[in-house]
PDB file of N, CA and C in Angstrom:
ATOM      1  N   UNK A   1     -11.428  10.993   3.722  1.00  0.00           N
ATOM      2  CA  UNK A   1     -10.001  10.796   3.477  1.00  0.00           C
ATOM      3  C   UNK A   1      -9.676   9.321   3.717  1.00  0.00           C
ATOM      4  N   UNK A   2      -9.466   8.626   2.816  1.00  0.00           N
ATOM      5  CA  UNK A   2      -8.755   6.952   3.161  1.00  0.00           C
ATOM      6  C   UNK A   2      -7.352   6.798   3.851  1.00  0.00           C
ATOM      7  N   UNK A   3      -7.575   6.273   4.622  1.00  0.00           N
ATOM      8  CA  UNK A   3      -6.477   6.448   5.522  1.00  0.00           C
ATOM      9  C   UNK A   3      -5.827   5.395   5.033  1.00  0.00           C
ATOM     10  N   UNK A   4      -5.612   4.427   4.310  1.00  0.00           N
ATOM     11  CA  UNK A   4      -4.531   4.008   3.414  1.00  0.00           C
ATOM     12  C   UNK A   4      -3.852   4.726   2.531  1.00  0.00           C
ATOM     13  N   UNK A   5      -4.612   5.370   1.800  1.00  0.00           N
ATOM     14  CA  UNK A   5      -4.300   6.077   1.210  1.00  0.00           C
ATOM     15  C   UNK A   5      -3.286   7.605   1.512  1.00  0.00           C
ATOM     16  N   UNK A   6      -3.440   8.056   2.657  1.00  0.00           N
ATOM     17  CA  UNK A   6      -2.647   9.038   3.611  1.00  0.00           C
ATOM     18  C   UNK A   6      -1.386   8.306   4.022  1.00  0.00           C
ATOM     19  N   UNK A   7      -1.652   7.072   4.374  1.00  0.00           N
ATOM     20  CA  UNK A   7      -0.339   6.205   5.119  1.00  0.00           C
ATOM     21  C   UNK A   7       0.291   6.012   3.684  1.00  0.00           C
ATOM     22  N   UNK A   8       0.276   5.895   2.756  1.00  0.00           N
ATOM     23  CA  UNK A   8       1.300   5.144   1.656  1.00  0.00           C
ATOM     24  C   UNK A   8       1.754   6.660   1.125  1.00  0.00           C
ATOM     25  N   UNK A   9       0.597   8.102   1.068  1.00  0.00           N
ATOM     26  CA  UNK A   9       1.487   8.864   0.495  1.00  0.00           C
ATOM     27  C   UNK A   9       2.486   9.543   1.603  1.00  0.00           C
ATOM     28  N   UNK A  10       1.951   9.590   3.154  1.00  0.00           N
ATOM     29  CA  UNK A  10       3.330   9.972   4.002  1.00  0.00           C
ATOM     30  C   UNK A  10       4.441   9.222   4.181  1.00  0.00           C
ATOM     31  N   UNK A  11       4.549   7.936   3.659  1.00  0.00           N
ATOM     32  CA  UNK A  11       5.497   7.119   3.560  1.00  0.00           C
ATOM     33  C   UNK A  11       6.963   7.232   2.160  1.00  0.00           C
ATOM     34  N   UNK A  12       6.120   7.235   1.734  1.00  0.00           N
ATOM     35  CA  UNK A  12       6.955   7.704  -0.060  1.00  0.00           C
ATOM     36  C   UNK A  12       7.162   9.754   0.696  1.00  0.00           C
ATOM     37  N   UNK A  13       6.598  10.240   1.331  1.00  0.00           N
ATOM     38  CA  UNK A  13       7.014  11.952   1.640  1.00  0.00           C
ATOM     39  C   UNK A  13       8.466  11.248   2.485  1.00  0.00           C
ATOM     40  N   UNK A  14       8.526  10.528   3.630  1.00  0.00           N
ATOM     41  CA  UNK A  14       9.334   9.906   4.113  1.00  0.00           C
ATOM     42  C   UNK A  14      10.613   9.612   3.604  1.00  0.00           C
ATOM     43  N   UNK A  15      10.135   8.489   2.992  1.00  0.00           N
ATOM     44  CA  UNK A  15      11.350   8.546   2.114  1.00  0.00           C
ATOM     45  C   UNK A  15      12.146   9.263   1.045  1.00  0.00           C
ATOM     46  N   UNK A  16      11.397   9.984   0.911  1.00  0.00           N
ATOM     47  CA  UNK A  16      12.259  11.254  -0.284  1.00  0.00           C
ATOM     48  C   UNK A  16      13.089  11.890   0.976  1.00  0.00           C
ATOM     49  N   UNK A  17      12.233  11.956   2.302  1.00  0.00           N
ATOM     50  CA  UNK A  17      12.987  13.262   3.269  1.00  0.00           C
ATOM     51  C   UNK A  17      14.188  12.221   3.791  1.00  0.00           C
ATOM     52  N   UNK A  18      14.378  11.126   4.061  1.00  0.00           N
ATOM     53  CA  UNK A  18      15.423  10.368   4.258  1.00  0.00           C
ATOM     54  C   UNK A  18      16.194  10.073   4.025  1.00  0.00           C
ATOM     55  N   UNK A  19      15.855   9.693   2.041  1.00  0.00           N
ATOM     56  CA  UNK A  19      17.282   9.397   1.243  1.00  0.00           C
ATOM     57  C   UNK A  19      16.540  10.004  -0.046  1.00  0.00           C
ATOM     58  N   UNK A  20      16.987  11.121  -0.597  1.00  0.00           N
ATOM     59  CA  UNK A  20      17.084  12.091  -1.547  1.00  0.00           C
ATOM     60  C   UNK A  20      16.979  11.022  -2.920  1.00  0.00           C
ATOM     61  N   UNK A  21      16.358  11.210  -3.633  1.00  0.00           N
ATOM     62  CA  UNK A  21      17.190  10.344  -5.411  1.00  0.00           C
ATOM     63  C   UNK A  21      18.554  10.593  -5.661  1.00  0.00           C
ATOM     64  N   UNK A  22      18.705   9.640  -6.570  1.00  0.00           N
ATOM     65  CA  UNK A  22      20.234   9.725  -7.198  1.00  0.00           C
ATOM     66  C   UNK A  22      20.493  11.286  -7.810  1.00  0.00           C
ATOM     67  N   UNK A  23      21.247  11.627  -7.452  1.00  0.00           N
ATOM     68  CA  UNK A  23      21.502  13.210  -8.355  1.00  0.00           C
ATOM     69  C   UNK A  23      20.658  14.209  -7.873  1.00  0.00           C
ATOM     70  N   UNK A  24      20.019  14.480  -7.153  1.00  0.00           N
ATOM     71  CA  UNK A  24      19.415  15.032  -6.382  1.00  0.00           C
ATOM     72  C   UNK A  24      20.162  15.875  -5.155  1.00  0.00           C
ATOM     73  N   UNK A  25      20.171  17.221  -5.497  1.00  0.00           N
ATOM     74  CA  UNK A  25      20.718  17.951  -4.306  1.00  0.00           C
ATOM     75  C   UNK A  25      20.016  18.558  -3.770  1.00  0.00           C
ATOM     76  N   UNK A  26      20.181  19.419  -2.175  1.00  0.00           N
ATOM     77  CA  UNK A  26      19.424  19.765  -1.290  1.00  0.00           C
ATOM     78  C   UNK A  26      18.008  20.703  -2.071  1.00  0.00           C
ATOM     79  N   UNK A  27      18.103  21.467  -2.633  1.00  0.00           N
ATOM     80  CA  UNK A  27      17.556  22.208  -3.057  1.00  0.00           C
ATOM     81  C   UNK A  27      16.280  21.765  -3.810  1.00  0.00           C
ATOM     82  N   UNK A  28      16.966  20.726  -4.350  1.00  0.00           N
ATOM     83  CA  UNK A  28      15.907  19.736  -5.676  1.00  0.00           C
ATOM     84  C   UNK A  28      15.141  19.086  -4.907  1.00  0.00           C
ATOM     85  N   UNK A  29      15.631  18.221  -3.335  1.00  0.00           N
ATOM     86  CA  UNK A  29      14.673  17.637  -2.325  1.00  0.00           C
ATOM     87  C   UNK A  29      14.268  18.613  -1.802  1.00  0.00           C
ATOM     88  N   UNK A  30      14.359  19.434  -1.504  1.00  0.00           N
ATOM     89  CA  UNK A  30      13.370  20.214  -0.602  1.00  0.00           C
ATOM     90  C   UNK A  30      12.396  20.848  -1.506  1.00  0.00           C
ATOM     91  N   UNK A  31      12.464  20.987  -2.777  1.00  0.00           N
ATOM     92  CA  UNK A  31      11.262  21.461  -3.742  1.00  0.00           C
ATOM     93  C   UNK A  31      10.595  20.514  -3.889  1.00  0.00           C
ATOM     94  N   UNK A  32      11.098  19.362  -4.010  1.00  0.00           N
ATOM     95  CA  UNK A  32      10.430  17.761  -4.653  1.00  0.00           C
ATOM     96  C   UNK A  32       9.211  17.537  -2.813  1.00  0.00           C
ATOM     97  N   UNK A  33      10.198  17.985  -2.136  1.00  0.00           N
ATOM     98  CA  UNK A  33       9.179  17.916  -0.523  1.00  0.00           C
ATOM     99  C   UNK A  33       8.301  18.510  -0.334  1.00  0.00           C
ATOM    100  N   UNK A  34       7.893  19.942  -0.963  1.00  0.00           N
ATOM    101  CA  UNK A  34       6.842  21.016  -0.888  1.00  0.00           C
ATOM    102  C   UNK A  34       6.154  20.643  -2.106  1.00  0.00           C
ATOM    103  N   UNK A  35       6.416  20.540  -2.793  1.00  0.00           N
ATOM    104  CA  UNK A  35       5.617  20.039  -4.349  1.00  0.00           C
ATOM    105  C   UNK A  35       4.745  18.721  -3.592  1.00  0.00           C
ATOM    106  N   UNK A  36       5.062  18.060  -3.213  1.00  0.00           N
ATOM    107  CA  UNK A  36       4.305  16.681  -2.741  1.00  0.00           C
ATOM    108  C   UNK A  36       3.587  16.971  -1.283  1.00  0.00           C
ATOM    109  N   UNK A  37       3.790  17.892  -0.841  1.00  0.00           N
ATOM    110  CA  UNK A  37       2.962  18.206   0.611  1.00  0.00           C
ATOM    111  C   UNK A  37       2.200  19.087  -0.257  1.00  0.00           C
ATOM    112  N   UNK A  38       2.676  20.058  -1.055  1.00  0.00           N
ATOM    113  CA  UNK A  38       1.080  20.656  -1.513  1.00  0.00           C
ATOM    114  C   UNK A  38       0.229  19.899  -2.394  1.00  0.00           C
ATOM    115  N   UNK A  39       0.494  18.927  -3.109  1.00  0.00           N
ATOM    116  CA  UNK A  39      -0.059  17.917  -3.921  1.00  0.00           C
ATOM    117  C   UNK A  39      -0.969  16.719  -3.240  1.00  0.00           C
ATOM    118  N   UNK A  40      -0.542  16.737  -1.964  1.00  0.00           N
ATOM    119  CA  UNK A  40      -1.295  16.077  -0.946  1.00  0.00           C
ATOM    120  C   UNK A  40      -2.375  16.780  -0.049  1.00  0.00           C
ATOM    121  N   UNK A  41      -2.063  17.759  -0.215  1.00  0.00           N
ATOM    122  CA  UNK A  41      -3.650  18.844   0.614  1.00  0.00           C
ATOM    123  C   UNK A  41      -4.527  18.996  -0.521  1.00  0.00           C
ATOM    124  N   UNK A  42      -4.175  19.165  -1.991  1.00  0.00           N
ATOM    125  CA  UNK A  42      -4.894  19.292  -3.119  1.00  0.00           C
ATOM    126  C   UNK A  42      -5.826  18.481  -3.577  1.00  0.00           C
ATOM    127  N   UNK A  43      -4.693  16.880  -2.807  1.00  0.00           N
ATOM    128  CA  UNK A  43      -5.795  16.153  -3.594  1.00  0.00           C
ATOM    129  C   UNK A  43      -6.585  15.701  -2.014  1.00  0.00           C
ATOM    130  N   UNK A  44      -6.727  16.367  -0.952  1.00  0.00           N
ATOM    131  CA  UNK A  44      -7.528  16.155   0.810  1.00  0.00           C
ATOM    132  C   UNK A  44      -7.058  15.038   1.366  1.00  0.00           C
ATOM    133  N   UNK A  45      -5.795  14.555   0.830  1.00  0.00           N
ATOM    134  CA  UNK A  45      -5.214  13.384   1.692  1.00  0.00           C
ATOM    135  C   UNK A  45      -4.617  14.157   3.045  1.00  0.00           C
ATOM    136  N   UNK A  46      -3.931  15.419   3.317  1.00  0.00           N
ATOM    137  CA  UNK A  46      -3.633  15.773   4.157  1.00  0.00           C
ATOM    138  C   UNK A  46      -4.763  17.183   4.517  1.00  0.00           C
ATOM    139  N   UNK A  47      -4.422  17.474   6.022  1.00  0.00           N
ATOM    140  CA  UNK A  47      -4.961  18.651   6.370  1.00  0.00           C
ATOM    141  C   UNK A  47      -3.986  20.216   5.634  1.00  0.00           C
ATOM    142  N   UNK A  48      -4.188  21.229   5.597  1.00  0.00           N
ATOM    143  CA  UNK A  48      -3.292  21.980   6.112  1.00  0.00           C
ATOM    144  C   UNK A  48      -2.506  22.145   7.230  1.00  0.00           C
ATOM    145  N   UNK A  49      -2.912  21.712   8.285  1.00  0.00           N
ATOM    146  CA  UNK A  49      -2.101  21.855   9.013  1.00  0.00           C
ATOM    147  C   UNK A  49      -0.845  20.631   8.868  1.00  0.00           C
ATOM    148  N   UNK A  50      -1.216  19.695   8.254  1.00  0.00           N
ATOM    149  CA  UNK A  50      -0.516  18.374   8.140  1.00  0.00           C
ATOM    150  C   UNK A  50       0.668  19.173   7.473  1.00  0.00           C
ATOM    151  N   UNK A  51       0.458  19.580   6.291  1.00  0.00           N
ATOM    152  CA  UNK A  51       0.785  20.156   5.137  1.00  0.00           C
ATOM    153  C   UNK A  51       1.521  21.203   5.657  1.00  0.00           C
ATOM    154  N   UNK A  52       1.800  22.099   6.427  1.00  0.00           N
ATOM    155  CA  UNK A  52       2.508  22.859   7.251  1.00  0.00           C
ATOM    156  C   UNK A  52       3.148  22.552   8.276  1.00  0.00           C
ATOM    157  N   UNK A  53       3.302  21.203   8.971  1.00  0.00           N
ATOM    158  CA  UNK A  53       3.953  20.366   9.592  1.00  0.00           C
ATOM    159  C   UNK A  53       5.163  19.737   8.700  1.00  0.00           C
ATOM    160  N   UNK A  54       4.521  19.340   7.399  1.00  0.00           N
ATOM    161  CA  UNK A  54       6.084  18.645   6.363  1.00  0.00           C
ATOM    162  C   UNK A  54       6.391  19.816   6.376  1.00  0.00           C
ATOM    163  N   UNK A  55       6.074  20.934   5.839  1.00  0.00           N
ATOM    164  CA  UNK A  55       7.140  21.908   5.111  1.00  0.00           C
ATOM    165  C   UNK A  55       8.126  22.431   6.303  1.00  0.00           C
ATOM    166  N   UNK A  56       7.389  22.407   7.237  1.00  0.00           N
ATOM    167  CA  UNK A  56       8.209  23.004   8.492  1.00  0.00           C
ATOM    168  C   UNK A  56       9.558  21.645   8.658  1.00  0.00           C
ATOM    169  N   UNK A  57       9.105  20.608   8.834  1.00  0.00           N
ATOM    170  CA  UNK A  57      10.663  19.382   8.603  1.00  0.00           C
ATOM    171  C   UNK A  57      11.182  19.604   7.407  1.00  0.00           C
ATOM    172  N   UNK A  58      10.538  19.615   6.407  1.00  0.00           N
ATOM    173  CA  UNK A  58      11.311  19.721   4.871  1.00  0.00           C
ATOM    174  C   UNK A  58      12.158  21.154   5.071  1.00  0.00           C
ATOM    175  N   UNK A  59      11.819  22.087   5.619  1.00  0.00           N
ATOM    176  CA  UNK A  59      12.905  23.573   5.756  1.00  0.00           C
ATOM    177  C   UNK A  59      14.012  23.134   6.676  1.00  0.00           C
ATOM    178  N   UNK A  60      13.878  22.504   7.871  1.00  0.00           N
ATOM    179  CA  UNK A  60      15.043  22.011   8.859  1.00  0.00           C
ATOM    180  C   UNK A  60      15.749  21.353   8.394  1.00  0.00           C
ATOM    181  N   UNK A  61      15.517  20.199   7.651  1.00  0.00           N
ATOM    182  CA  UNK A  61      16.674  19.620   6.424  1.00  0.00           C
ATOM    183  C   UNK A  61      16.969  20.272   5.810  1.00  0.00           C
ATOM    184  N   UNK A  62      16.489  21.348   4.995  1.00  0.00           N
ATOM    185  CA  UNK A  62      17.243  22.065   3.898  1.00  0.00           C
ATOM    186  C   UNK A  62      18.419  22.890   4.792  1.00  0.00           C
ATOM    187  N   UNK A  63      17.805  24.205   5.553  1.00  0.00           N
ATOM    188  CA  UNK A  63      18.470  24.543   6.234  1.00  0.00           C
ATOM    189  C   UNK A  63      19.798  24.073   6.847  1.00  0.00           C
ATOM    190  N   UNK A  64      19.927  22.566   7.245  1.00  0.00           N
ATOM    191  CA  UNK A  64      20.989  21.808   7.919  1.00  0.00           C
ATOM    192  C   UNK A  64      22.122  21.575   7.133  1.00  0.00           C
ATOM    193  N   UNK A  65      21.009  20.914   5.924  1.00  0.00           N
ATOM    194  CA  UNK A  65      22.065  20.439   4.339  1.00  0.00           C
ATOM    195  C   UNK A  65      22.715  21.860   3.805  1.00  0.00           C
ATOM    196  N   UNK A  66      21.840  22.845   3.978  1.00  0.00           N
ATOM    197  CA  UNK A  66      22.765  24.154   2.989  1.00  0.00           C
ATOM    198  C   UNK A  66      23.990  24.683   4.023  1.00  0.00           C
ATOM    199  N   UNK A  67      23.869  24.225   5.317  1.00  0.00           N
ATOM    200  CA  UNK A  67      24.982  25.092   6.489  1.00  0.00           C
ATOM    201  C   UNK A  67      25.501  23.797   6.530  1.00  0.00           C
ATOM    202  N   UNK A  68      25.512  22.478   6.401  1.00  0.00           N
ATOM    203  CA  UNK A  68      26.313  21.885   6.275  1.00  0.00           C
ATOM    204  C   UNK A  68      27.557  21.562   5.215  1.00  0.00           C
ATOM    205  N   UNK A  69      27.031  22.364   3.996  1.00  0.00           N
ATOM    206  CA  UNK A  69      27.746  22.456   2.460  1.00  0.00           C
ATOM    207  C   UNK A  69      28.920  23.478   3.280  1.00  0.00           C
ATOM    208  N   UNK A  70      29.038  24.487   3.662  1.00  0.00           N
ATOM    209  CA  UNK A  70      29.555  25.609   4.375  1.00  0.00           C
ATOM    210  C   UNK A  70      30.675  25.044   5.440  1.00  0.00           C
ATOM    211  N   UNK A  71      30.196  24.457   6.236  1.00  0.00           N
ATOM    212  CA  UNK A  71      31.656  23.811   7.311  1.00  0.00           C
ATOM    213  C   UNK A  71      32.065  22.840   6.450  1.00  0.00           C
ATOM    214  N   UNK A  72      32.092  22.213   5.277  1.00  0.00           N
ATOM    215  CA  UNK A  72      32.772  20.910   4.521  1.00  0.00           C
ATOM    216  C   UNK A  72      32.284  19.871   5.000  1.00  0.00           C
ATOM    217  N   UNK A  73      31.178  19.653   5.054  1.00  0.00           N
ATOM    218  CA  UNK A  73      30.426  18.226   5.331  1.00  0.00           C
ATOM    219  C   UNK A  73      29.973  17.676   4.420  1.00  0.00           C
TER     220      UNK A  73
END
């Protein structure tokens, strides 16, 4: 596994989980977040367990963002 290669793709996972794209709502980032954590065990840049570590943060954002739509935030 090149560990440059691991550092530049958890960085770009990062930033999608930080600041979403333009037009992009919760739903669309949190698919765009699991699509790229499984795309990263596929291609052995991450472990599974790595890979079950994002999805587990990528669900706590979603989760936050969809109960935050709900109180008017």
């Amino acid at each position: 596994m090149n560990d440059h290669r691991k550092s530049q793709a958890l960085m770009a996972w990062e930033r999608l989980f930080n600041q979403a794209e333009i037009r992009m709502d919760a739903e669309e980032q949190y698919e765009a977040l699991l699509r790229l954590a499984d795309d990263f065990e596929e291609d052995g840049i991450i472990s599974p367990e790595e890979r079950r570590a994002l999805i587990e943060k990528a669900t706590v954002l979603y989760a936050q963002s969809v109960a935050g739509v709900g109180e008017g935030t």
